[in-house]
N, C-alpha and C. Protein backbone atom coordinates (compact mmCIF):
# COMPACT_ATOMS: atom_id res chain seq x y z
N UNK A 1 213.78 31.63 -48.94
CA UNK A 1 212.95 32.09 -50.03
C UNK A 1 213.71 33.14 -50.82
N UNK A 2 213.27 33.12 -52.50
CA UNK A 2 214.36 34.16 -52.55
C UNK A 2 213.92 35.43 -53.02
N UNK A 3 215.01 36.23 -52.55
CA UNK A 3 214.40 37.88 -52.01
C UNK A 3 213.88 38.61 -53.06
N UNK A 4 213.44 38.30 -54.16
CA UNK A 4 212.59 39.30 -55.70
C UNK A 4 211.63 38.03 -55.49
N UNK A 5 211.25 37.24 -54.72
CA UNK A 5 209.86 36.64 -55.01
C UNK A 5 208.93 37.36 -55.27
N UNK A 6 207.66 36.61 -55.48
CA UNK A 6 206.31 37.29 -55.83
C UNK A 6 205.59 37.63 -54.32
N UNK A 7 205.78 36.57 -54.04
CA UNK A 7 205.06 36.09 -52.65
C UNK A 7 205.93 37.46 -51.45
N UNK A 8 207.75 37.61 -51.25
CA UNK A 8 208.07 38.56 -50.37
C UNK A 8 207.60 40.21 -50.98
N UNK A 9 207.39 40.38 -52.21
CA UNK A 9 206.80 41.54 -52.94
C UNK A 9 205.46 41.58 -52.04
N UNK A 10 204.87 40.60 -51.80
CA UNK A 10 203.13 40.80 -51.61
C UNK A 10 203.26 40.55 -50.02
N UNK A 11 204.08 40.28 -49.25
CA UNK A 11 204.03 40.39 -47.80
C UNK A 11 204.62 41.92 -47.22
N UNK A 12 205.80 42.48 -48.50
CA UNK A 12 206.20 43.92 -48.49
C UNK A 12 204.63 44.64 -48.34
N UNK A 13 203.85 44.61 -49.48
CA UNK A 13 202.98 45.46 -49.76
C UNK A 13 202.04 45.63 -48.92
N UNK A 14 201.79 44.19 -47.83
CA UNK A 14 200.67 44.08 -47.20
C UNK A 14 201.42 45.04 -45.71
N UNK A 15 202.37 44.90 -45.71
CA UNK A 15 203.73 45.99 -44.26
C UNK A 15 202.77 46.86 -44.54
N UNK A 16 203.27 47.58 -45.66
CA UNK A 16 203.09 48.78 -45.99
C UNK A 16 201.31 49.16 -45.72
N UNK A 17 200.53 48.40 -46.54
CA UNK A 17 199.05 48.89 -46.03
C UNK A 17 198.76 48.85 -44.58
N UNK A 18 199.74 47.87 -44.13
CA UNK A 18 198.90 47.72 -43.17
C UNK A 18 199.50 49.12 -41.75
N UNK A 19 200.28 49.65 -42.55
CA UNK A 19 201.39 50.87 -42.29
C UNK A 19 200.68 52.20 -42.45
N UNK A 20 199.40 51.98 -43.25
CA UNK A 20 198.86 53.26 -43.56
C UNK A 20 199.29 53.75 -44.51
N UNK A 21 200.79 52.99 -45.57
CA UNK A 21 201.08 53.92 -47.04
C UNK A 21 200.20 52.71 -47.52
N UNK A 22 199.43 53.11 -47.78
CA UNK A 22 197.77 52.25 -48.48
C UNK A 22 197.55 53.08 -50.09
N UNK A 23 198.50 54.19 -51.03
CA UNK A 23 198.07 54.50 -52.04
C UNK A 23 199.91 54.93 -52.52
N UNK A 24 199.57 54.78 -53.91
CA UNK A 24 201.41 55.25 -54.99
C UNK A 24 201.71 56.73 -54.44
N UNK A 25 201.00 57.61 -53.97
CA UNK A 25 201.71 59.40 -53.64
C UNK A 25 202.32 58.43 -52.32
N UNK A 26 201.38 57.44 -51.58
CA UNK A 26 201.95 57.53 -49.93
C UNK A 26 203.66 57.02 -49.81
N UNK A 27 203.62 56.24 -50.64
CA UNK A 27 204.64 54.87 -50.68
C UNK A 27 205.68 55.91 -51.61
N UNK A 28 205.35 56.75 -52.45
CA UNK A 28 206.64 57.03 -53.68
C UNK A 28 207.21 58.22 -52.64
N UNK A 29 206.25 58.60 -51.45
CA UNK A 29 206.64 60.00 -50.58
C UNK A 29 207.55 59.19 -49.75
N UNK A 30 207.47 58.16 -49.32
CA UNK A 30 208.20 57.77 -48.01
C UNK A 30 210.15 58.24 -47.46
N UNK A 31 210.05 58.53 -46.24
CA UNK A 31 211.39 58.81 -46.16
C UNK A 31 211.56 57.59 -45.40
N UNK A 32 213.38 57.42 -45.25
CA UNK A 32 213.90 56.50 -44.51
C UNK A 32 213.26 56.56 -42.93
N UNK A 33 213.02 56.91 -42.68
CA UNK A 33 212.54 57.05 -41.20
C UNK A 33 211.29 56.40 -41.49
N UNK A 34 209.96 56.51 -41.98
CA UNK A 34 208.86 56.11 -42.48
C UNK A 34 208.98 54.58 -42.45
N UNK A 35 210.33 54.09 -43.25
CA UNK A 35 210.44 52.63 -43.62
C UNK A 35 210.96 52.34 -42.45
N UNK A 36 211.79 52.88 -41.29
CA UNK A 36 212.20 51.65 -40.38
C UNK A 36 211.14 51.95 -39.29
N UNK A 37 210.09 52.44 -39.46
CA UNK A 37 209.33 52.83 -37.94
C UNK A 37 208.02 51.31 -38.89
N UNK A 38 208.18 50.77 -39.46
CA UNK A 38 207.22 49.84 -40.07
C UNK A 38 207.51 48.44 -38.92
N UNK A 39 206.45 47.70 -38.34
CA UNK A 39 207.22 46.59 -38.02
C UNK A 39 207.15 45.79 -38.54
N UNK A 40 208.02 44.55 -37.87
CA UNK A 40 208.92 43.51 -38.31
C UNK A 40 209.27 43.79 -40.17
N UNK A 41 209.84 44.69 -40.02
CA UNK A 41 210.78 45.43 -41.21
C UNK A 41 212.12 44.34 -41.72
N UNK A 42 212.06 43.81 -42.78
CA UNK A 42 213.48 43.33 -43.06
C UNK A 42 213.92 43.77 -43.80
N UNK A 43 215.27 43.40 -44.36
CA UNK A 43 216.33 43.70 -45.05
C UNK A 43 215.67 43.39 -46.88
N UNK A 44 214.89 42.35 -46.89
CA UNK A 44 214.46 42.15 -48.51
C UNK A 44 213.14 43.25 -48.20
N UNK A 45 212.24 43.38 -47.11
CA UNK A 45 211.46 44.51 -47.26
C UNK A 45 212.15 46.01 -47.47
N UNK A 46 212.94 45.97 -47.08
CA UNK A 46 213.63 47.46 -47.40
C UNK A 46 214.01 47.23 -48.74
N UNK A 47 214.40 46.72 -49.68
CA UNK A 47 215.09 46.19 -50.63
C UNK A 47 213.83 46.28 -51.93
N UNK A 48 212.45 45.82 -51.40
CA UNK A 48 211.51 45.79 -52.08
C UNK A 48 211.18 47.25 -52.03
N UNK A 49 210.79 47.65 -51.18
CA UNK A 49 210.38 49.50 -50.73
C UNK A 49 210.74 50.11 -51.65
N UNK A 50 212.21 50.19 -52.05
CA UNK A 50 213.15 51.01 -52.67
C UNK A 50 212.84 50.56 -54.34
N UNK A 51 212.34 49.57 -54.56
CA UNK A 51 212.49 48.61 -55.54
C UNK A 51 210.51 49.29 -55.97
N UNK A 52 210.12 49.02 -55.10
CA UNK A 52 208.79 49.44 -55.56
C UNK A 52 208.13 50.96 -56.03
N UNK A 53 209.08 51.83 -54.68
CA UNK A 53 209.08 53.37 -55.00
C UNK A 53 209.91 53.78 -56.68
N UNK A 54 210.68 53.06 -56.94
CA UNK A 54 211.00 53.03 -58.43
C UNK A 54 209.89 53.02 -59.04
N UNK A 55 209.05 51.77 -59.03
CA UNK A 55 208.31 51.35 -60.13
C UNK A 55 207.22 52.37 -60.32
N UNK A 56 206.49 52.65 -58.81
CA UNK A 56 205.73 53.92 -58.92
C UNK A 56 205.97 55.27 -59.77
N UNK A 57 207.40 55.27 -59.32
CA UNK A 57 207.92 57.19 -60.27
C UNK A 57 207.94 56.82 -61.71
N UNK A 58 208.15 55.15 -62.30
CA UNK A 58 208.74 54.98 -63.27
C UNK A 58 207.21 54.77 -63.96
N UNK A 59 206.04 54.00 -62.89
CA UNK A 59 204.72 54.00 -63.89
C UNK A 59 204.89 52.64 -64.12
N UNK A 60 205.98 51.42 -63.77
CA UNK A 60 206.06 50.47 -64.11
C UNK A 60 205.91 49.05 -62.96
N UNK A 61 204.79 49.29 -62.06
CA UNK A 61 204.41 48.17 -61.21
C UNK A 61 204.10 47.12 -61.40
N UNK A 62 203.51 46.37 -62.47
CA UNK A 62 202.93 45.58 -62.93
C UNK A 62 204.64 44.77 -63.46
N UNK A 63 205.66 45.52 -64.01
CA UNK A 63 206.95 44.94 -64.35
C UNK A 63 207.56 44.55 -63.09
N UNK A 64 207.40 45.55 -62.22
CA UNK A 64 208.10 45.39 -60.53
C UNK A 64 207.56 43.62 -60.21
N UNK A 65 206.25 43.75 -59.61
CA UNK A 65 205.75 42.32 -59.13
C UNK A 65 206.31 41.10 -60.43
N UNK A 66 206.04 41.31 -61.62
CA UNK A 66 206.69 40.44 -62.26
C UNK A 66 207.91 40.12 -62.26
N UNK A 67 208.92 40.67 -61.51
CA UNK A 67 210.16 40.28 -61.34
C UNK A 67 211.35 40.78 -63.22
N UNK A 68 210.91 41.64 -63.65
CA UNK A 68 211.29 42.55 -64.54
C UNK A 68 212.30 43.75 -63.79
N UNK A 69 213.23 43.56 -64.66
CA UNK A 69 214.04 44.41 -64.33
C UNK A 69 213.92 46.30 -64.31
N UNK A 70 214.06 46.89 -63.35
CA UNK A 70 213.83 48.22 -63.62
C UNK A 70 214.70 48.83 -64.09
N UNK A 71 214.99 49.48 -65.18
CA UNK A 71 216.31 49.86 -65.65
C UNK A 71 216.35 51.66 -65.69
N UNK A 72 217.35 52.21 -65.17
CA UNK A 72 217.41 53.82 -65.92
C UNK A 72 216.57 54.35 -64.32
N UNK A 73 216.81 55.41 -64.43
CA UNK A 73 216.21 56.48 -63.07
C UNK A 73 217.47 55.97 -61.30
N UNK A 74 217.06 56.84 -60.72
CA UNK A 74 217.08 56.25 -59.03
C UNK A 74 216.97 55.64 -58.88
């Protein structure tokens, strides 16, 4: 499957709630430690994390899941 899908975006997100970062302060706060204590954690979920905590600081989530490029910042 390939790794900016819609579908691995929305199995990332469901990690994460189901992780307890359930709101944008929880998820844009996260440290590296936070993300590997998640289970069955992969390599496109880490990839998305990083990819999503962008979109949060940037205000641009709705571009993130659409597979829009994030440009400029961290």
């Amino acid at each position: 499957m390939k790794e900016n899908s819609l579908t691995n975006k929305f199995k990332t997100l469901e990690k994460l709630i189901n992780s307890g970062y359930n709101t944008d302060e929880k998820i844009k706060n996260m440290k590296i430690n936070d993300i590997f204590e998640i289970n069955n954690i992969t390599s496109i979920d880490i990839q998305n994390i990083k990819d999503l905590m962008k979109a949060i600081k940037e205000k641009k989530v709705i571009a993130f899941f659409s597979g829009q490029n994030l440009k400029g910042g961290k």
